[in-house]
Protein backbone atom coordinates (compact mmCIF):
# COMPACT_ATOMS: atom_id res chain seq x y z
CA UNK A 1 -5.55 14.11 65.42
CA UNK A 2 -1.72 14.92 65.14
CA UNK A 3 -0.27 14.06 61.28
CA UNK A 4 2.46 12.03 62.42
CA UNK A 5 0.52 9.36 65.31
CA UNK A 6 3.55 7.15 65.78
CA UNK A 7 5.75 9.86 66.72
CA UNK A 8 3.18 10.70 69.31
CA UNK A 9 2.90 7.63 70.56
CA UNK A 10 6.72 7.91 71.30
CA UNK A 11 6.49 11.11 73.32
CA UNK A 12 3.58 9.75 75.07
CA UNK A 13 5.51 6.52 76.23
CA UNK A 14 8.63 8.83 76.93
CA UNK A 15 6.52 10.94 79.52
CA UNK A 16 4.83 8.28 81.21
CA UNK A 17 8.10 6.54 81.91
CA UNK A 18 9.14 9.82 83.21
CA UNK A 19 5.85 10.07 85.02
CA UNK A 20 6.83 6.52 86.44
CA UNK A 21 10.32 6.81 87.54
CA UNK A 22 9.39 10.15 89.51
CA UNK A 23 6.79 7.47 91.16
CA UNK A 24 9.62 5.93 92.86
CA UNK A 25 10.83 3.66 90.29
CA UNK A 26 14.86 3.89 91.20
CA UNK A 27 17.56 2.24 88.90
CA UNK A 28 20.26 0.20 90.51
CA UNK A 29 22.91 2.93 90.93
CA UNK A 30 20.16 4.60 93.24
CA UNK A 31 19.93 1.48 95.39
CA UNK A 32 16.64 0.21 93.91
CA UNK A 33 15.78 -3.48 92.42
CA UNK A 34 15.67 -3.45 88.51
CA UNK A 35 12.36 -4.20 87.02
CA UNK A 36 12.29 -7.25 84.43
CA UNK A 37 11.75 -7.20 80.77
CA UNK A 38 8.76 -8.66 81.18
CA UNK A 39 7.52 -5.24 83.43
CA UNK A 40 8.89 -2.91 81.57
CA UNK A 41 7.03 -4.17 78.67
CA UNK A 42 3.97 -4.56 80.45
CA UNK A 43 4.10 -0.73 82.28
CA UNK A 44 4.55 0.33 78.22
CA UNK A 45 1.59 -1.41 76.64
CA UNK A 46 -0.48 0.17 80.11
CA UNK A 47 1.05 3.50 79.18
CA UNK A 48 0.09 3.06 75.38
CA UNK A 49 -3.63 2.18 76.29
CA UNK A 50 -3.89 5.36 78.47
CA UNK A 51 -2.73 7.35 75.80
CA UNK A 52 -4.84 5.30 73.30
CA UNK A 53 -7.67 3.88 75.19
CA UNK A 54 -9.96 3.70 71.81
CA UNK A 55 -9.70 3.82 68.02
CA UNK A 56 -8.36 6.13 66.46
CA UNK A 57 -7.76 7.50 62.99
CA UNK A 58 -4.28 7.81 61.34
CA UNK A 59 -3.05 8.79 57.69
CA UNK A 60 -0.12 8.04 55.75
CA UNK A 61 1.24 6.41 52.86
CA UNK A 62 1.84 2.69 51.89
CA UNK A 63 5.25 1.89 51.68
CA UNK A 64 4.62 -2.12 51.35
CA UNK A 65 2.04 -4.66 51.52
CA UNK A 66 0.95 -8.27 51.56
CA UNK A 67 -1.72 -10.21 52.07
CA UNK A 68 -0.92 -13.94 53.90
CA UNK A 69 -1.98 -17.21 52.48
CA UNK A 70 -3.87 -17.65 56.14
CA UNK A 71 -5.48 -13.77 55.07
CA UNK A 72 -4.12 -11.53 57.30
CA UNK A 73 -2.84 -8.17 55.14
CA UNK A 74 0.24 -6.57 56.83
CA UNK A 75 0.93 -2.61 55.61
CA UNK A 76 3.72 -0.58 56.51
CA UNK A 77 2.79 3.07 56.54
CA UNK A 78 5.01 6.41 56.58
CA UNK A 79 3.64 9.75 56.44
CA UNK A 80 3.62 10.55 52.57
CA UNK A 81 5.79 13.90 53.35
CA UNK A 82 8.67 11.42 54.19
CA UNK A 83 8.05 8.52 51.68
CA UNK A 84 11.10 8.51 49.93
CA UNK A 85 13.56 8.48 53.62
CA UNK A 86 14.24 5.05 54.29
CA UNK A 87 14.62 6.11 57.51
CA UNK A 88 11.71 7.77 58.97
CA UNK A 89 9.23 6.33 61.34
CA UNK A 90 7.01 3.22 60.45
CA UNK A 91 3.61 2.05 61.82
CA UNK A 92 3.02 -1.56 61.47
CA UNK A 93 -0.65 -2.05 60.57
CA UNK A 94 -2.17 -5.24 60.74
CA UNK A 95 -5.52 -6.17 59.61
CA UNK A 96 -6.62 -9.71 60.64
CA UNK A 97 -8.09 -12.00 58.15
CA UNK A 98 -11.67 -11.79 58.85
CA UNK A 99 -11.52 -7.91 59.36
CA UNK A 100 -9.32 -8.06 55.84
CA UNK A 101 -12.26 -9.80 53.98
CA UNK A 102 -15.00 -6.78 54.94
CA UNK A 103 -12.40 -4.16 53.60
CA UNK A 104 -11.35 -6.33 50.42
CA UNK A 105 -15.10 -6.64 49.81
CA UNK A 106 -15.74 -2.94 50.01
CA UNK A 107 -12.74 -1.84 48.22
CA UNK A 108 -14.14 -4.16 45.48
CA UNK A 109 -17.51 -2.95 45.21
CA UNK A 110 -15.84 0.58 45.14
CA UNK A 111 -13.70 -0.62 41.93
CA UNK A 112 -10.73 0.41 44.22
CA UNK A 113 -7.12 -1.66 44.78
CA UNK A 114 -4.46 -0.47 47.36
CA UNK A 115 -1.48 -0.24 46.16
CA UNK A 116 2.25 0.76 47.44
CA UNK A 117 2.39 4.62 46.97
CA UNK A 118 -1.27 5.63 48.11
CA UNK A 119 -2.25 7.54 50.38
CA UNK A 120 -4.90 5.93 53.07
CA UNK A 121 -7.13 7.06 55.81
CA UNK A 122 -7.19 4.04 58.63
CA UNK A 123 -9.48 3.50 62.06
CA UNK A 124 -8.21 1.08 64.60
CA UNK A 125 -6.22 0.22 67.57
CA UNK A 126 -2.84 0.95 68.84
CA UNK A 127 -1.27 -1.66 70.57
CA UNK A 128 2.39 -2.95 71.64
CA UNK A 129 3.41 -5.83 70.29
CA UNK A 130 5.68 -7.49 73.01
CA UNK A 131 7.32 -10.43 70.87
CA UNK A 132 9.09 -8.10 69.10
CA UNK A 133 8.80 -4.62 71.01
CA UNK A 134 6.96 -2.70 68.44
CA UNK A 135 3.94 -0.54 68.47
CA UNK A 136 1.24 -1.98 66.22
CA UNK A 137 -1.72 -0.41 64.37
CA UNK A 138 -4.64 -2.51 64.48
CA UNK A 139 -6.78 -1.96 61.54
CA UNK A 140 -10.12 -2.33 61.61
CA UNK A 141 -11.89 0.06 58.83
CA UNK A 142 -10.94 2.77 55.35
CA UNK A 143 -12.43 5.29 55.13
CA UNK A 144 -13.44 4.55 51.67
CA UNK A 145 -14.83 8.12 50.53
CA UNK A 146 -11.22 9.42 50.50
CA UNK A 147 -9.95 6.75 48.77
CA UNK A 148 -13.13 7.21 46.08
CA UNK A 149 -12.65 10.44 46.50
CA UNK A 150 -9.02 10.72 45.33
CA UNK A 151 -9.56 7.81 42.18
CA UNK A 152 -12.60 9.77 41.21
CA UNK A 153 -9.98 13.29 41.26
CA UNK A 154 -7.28 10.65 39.60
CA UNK A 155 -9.79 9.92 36.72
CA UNK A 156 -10.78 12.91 35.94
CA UNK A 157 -7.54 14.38 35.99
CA UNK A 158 -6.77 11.70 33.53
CA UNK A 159 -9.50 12.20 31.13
CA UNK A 160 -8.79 16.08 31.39
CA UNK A 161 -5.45 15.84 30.09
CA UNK A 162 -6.13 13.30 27.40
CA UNK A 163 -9.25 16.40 26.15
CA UNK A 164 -6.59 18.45 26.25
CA UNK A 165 -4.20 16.50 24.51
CA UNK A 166 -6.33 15.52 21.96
CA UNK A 167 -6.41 12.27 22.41
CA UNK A 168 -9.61 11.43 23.99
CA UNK A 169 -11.56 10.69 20.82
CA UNK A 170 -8.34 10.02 18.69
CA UNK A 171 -9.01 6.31 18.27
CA UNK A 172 -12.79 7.26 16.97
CA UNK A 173 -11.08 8.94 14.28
CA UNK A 174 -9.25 6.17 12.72
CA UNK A 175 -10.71 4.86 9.86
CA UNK A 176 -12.71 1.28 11.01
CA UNK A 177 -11.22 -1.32 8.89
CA UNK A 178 -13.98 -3.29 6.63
CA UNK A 179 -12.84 -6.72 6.80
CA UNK A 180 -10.89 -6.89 10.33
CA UNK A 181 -9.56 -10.91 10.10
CA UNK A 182 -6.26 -10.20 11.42
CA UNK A 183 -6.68 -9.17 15.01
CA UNK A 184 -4.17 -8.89 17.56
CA UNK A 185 -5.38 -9.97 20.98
CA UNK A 186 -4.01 -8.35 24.67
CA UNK A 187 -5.27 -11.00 26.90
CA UNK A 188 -4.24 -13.25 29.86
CA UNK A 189 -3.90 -16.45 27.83
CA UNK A 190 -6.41 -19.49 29.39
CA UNK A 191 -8.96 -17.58 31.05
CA UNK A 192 -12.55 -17.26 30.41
CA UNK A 193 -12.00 -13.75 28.93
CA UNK A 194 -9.90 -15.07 26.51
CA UNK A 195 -11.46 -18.02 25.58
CA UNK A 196 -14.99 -16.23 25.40
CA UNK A 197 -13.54 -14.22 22.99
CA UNK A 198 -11.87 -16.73 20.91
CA UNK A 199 -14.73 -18.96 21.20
CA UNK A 200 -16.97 -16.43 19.19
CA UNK A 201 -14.36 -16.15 16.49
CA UNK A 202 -14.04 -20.18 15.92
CA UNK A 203 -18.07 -20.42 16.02
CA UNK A 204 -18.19 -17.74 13.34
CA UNK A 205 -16.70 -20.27 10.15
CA UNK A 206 -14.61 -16.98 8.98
CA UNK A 207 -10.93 -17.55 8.58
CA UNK A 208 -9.75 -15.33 11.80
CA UNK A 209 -5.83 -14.81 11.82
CA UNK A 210 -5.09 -13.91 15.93
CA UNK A 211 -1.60 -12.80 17.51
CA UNK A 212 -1.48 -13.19 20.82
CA UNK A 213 0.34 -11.18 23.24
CA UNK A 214 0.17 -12.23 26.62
CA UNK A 215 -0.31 -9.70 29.63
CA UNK A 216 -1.65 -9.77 33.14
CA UNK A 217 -5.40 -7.98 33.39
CA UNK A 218 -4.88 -7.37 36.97
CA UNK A 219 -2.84 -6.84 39.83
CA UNK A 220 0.30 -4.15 40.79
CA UNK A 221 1.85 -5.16 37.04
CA UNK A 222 -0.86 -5.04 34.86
CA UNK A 223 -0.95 -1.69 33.97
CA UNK A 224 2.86 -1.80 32.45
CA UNK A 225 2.30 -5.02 30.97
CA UNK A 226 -0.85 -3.84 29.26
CA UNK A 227 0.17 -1.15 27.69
CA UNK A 228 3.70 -3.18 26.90
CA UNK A 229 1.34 -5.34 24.74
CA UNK A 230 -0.28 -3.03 22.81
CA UNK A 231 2.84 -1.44 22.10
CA UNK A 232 4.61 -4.93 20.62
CA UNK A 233 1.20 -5.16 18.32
CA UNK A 234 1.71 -1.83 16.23
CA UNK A 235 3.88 -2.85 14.12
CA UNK A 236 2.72 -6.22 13.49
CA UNK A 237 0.57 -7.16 10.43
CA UNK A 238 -2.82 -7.00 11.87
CA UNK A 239 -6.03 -5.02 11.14
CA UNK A 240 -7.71 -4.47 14.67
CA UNK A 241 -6.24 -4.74 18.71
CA UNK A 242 -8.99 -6.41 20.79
CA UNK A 243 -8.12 -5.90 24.91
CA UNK A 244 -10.59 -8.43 26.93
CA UNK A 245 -10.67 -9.59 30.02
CA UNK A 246 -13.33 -11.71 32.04
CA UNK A 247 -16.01 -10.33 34.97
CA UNK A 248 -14.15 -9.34 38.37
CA UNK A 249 -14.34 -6.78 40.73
CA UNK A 250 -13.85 -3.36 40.45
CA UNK A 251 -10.73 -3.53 41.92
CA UNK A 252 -10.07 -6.54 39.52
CA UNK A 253 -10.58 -3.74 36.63
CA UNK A 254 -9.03 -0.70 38.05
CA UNK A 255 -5.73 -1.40 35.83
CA UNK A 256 -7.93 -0.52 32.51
CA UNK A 257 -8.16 3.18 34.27
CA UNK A 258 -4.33 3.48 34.43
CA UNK A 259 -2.88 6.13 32.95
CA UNK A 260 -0.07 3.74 31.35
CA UNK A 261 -2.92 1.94 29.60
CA UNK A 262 -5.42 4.82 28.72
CA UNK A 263 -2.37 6.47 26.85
CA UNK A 264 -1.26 3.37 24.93
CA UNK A 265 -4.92 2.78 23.54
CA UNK A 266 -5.57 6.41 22.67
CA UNK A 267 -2.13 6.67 20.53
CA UNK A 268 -2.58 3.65 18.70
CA UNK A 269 -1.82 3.48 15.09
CA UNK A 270 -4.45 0.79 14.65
CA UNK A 271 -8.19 0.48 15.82
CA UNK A 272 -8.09 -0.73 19.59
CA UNK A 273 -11.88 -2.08 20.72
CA UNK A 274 -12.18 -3.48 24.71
CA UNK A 275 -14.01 -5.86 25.69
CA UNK A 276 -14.12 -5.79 29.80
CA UNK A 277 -16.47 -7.58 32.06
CA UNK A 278 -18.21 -4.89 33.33
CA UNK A 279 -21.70 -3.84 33.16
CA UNK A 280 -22.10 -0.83 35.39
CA UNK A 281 -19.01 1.43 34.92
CA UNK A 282 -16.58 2.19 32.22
CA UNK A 283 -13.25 2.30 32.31
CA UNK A 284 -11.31 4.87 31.15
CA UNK A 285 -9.31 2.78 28.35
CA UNK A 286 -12.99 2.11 27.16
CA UNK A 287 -13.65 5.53 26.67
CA UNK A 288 -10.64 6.40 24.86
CA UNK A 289 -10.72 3.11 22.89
CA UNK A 290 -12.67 3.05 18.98
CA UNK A 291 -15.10 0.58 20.12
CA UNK A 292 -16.20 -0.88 23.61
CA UNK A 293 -18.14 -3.89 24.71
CA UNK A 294 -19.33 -5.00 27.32
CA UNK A 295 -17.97 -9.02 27.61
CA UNK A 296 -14.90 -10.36 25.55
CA UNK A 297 -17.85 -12.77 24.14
CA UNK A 298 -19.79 -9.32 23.10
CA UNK A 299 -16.56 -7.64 21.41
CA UNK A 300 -15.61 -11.54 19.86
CA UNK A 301 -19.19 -10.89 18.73
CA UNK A 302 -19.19 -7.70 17.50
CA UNK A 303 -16.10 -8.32 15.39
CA UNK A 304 -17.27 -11.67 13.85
CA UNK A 305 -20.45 -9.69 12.91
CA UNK A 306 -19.28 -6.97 11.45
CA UNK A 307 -17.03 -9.44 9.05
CA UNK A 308 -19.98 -11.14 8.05
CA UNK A 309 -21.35 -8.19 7.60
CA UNK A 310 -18.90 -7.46 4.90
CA UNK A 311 -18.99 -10.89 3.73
CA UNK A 312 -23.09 -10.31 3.09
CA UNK A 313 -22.39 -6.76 1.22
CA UNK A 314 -20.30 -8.73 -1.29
CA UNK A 315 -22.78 -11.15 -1.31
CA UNK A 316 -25.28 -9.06 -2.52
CA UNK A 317 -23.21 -6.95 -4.34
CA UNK A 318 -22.08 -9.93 -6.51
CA UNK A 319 -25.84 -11.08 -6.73
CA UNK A 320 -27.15 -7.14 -7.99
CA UNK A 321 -24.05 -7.66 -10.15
CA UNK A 322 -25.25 -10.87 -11.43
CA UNK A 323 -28.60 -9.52 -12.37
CA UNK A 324 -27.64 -6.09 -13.44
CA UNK A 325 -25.15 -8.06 -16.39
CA UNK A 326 -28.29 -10.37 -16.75
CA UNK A 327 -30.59 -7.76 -17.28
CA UNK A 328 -28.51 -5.73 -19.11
CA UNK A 329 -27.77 -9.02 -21.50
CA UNK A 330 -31.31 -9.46 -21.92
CA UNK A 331 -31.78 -6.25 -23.07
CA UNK A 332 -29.02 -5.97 -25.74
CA UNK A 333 -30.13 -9.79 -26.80
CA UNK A 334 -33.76 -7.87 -27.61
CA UNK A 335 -31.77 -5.07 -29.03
CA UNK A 336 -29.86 -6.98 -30.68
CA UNK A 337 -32.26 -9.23 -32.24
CA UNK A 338 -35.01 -6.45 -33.17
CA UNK A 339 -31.46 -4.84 -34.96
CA UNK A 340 -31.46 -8.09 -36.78
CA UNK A 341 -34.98 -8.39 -38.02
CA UNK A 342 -34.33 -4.53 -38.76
CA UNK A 343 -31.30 -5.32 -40.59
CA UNK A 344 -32.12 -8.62 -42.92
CA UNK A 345 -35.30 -6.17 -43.45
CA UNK A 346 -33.35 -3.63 -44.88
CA UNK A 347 -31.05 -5.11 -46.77
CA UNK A 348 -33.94 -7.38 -48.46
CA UNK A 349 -35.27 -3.93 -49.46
CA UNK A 350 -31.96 -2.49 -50.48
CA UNK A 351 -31.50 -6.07 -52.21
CA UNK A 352 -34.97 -5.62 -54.27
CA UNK A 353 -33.74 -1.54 -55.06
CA UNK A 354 -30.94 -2.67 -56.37
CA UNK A 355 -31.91 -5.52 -58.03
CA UNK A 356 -34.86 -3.59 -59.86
CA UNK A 357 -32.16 -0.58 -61.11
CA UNK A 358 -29.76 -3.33 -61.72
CA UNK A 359 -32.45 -4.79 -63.96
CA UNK A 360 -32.52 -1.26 -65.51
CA UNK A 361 -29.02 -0.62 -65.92
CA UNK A 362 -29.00 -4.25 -68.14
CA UNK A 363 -31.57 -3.09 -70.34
CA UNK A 364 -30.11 0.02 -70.72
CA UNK A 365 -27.02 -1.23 -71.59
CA UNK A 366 -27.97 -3.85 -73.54
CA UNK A 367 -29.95 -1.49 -75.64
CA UNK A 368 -27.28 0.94 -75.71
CA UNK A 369 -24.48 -2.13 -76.52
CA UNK A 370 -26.46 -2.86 -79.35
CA UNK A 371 -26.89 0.76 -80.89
CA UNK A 372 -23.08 1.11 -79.74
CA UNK A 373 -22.45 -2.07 -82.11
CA UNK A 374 -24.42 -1.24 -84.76
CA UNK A 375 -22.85 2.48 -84.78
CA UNK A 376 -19.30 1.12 -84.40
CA UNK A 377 -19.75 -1.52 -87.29
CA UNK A 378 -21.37 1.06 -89.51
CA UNK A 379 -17.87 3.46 -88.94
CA UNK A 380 -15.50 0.81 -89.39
CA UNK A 381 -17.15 -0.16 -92.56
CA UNK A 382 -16.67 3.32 -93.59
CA UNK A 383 -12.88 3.86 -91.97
CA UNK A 384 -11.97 0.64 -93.23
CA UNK A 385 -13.22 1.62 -96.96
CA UNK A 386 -11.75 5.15 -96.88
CA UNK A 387 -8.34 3.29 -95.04
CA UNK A 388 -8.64 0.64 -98.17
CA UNK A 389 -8.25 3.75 -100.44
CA UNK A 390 -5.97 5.92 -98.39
CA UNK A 391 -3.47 2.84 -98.16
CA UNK A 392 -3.78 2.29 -101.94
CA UNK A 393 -3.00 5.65 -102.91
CA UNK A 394 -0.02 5.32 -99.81
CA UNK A 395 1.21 2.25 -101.58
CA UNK A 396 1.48 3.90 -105.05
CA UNK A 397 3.13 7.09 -103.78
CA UNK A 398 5.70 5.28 -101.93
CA UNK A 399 6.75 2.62 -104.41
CA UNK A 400 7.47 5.89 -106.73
CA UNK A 401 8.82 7.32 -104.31
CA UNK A 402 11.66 3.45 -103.55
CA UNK A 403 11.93 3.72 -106.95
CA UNK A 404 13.27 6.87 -107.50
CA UNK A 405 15.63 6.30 -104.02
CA UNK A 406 16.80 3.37 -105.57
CA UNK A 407 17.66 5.34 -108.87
CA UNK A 408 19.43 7.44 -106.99
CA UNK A 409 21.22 4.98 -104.48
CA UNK A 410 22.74 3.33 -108.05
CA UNK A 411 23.80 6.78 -109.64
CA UNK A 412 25.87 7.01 -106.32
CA UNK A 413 27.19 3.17 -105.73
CA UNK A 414 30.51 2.85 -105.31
CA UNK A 415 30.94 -0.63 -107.89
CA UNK A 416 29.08 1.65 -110.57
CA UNK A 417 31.77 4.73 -110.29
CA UNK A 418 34.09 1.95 -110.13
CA UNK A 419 33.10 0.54 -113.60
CA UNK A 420 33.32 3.65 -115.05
CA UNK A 421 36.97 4.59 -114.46
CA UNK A 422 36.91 5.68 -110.89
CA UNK A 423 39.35 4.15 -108.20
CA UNK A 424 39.47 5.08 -104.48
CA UNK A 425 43.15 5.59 -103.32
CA UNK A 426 44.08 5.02 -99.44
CA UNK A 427 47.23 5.75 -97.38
CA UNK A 428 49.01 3.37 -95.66
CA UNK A 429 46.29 3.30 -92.54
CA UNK A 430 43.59 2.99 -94.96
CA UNK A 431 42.29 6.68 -95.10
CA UNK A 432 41.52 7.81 -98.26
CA UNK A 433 43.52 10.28 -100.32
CA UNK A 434 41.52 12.83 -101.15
CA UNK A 435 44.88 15.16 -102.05
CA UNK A 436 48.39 15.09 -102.78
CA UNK A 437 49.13 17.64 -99.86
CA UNK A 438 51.38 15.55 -97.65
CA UNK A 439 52.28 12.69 -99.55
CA UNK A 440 55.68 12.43 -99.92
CA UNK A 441 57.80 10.13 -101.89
CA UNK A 442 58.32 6.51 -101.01
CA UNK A 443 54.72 6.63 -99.78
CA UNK A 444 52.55 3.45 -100.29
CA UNK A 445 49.37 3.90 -101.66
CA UNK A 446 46.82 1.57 -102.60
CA UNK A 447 44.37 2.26 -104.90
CA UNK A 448 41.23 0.14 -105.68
CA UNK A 449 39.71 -0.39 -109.05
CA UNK A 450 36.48 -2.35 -110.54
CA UNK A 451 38.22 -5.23 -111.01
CA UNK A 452 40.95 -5.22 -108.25
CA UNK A 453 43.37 -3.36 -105.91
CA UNK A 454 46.42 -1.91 -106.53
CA UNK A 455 49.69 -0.87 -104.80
CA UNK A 456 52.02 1.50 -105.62
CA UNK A 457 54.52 3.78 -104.28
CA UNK A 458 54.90 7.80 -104.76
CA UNK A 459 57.51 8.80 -106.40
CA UNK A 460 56.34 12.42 -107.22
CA UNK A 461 53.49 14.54 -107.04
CA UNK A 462 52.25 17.52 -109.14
CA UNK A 463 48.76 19.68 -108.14
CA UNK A 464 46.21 20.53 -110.33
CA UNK A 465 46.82 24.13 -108.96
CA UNK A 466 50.11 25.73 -109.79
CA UNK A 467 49.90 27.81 -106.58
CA UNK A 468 50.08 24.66 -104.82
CA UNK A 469 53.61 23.22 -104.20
CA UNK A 470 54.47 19.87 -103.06
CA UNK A 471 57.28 19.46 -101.15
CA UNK A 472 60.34 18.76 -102.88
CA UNK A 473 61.34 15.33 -103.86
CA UNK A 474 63.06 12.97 -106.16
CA UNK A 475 61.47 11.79 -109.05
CA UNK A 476 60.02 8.56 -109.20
CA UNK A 477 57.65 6.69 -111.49
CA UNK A 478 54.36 5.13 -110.43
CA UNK A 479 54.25 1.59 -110.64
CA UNK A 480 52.27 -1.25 -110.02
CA UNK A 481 53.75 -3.59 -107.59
């Protein structure tokens, strides 16, 4: 079977028009009649089925396809060595709607979706399609064990380089948050998925916060839009990413083995868990992600539970609490009160000790206060007899002794030397003269007597001491002024 069938099919039609003009078929210019569209068309499509007379089997790549409302699926193929020339040779293959339905069926089953850029392995017909002059490929069957055969080398190609990347079990090793209520939820908003899912978190009575980011959980966009989602949730204030989607096919599911999705679970920041209608394979985002269920009502489930779970630790955490502070209050109240008796019993024995040697110390210093007494009295009789003698003899001694002081105050008393003759003379600024050294004449003195005071003025002195000489000058008599 050559590579490239619809370039064989040209070749083949190019020789057997040969074949047919050397049969006698003349152009005009040779004299002959021209042969109709009509012929020509119909000597191709006999020159097609000799070349073609059965099925046969062609490869190549898909370069578009789409499925009718009426079912028919139209696929242009190229051979994958010239995808990318817009110009190389097409084959038109056409699968009608009741053939269509078998293949969809068994690519479901298979978990497998065409899609532009695969490669396929076809059987059918070839055929000429005369409305519009192009050779058709009639599709009747896949060979589905190379397509299985290359998802099967896909996934584990995938899962390979995530092992080696270290990001297979990278979600598992993110800590499991203890009380997820904020959860951020990649879902196709209104379908059963998503309201499965939700449904379990209303039923629950715990106050769930969900952000919703809406993506597509199937088809050619799914995969981008996926993993677009979970990329908008890591930075927003949630605890947990849940990723559900209802039953289906696996065809339905094949966009949870992308590679765009498997790598935006594994390297997310925050705990992803999956929740995909599937009971017979897993996907591969539900091997990379934390946690995987089986239903979106299983993983709505699962979390709810595990909340409750938390809420019933605290429960009975708060409840051992409760009884531990009980318990341990009942046992200081019996402490406390056996301290009590122990305490009013003590201190009515200390009470009685001290009260009986407080008993003691008054009669011993009662008896004591009244020796004490009787000793003091008995030495202040006796101090204040010997002090009644000692003062007496004190009294005597120092009235002699005023007596004489007075005696001797009078023999020295100024009015007394006074009435004998004496006078006290004093200068002018009331000092007294006690010699005639540096009194000069015309100096007023006053001199003071017993009976009165007198002034005079100097009108010459003369010292006792002849040695002594006054200054000179005039004579002058003392008088009284």
């Amino acid at each position: 079977m050559s590579r490239r069938p619809s370039t064989l099919v040209l070749v083949s039609l190019e020789e057997r028009a040969k074949r047919l003009a050397e049969g006698g078929g003349r152009g005009p210019g040779a004299g002959g009649d021209a042969i109709s569209i009509t012929e020509l068309y119909d000597r191709v499509d006999r020159a097609v089925q000799a070349s073609f007379p059965g099925d046969v089997w062609i490869s190549g790549e898909i370069r578009s396809m789409k499925v009718l409302t009426n079912g028919h699926c139209f696929i242009d193929l190229v051979d994958p060595a010239d995808a990318g020339d817009k110009s190389a040779p097409v084959l038109n293959a056409k699968c009608w709607a009741g053939t269509w339905r078998g293949v969809r069926n068994s690519l479901e089953q298979l978990g497998v979706a065409l899609e532009v850029g695969m490669a396929i392995r076809a059987r059918g017909t070839i055929g000429l399609y005369k409305a519009r002059g192009t050779i058709d490929f009639n599709l009747r069957e896949l060979d589905t064990d190379a397509l299985m055969g290359r998802v099967a080398a896909e996934r584990a190609r995938l899962v390979a380089a995530l092992v080696d990347e270290d990001l297979y079990d990278r979600q598992r090793r993110l800590a499991q948050p203890l009380v997820p209520l904020r959860i951020g939820l990649v879902a196709s908003k209104g379908t059963e998925g998503y309201h499965d899912f939700l449904g379990q978190l209303e039923r629950s009575g715990l106050a769930f916060v969900v952000t919703h980011v809406q993506s597509a959980v199937q088809g050619a966009g799914a995969p981008e839009q996926l993993a677009s989602a979970l990329a908008h949730l890591q930075s927003a204030p949630i605890d947990l990413i849940a990723m559900v989607r209802g039953g289906g096919s696996k065809a339905d599911l094949a966009a949870f083995d992308h590679e765009h999705v498997a790598r935006a679970v594994a390297t997310s920041v925050l705990p992803v868990w999956t929740g995909i209608g599937h009971t017979n394979d897993v996907s591969v985002a539900d091997e990379v992600a934390q946690r995987s269920c089986i239903t979106p009502t299983e993983c709505g489930r699962e979390l709810a539970g595990r909340v409750l779970a938390a809420w019933q630790r605290t429960e009975e955490a708060a409840l051992r609490l409760a009884r531990m502070v009980a318990q341990a209050t009942d046992r200081e109240a019996v402490a406390l009160s056996a301290r009590r008796r122990s305490l009013a019993s003590g201190s009515r024995a200390q009470l009685d000790r001290h009260d009986d040697r407080l008993a003691t110390v008054r009669y011993t210093v009662g008896r004591s206060a009244v020796q004490t007494m009787d000793v003091a009295r008995t030495d202040v009789t006796s101090r204040s007899t010997r002090l009644g003698s000692s003062a007496s003899q004190v009294l005597e001694v120092a009235e002699l002794r005023a007596v004489q002081h007075r005696r001797l105050l009078g023999a020295f008393d100024v009015n007394r030397q006074l009435e004998r003759g004496w006078s006290i003379t004093r200068g002018h600024d009331g000092a007294v003269v006690h010699s005639v050294v540096g009194l000069v004449a015309g100096t007023v003195l006053t001199t003071q007597l017993a009976d009165g005071v007198v002034t005079s003025d100097v009108v010459a002195t003369a010292p006792t001491d002849p040695a002594v000489q006054p200054p000179s000058s005039p004579s002058h008599k003392t008088g009284a002024s």
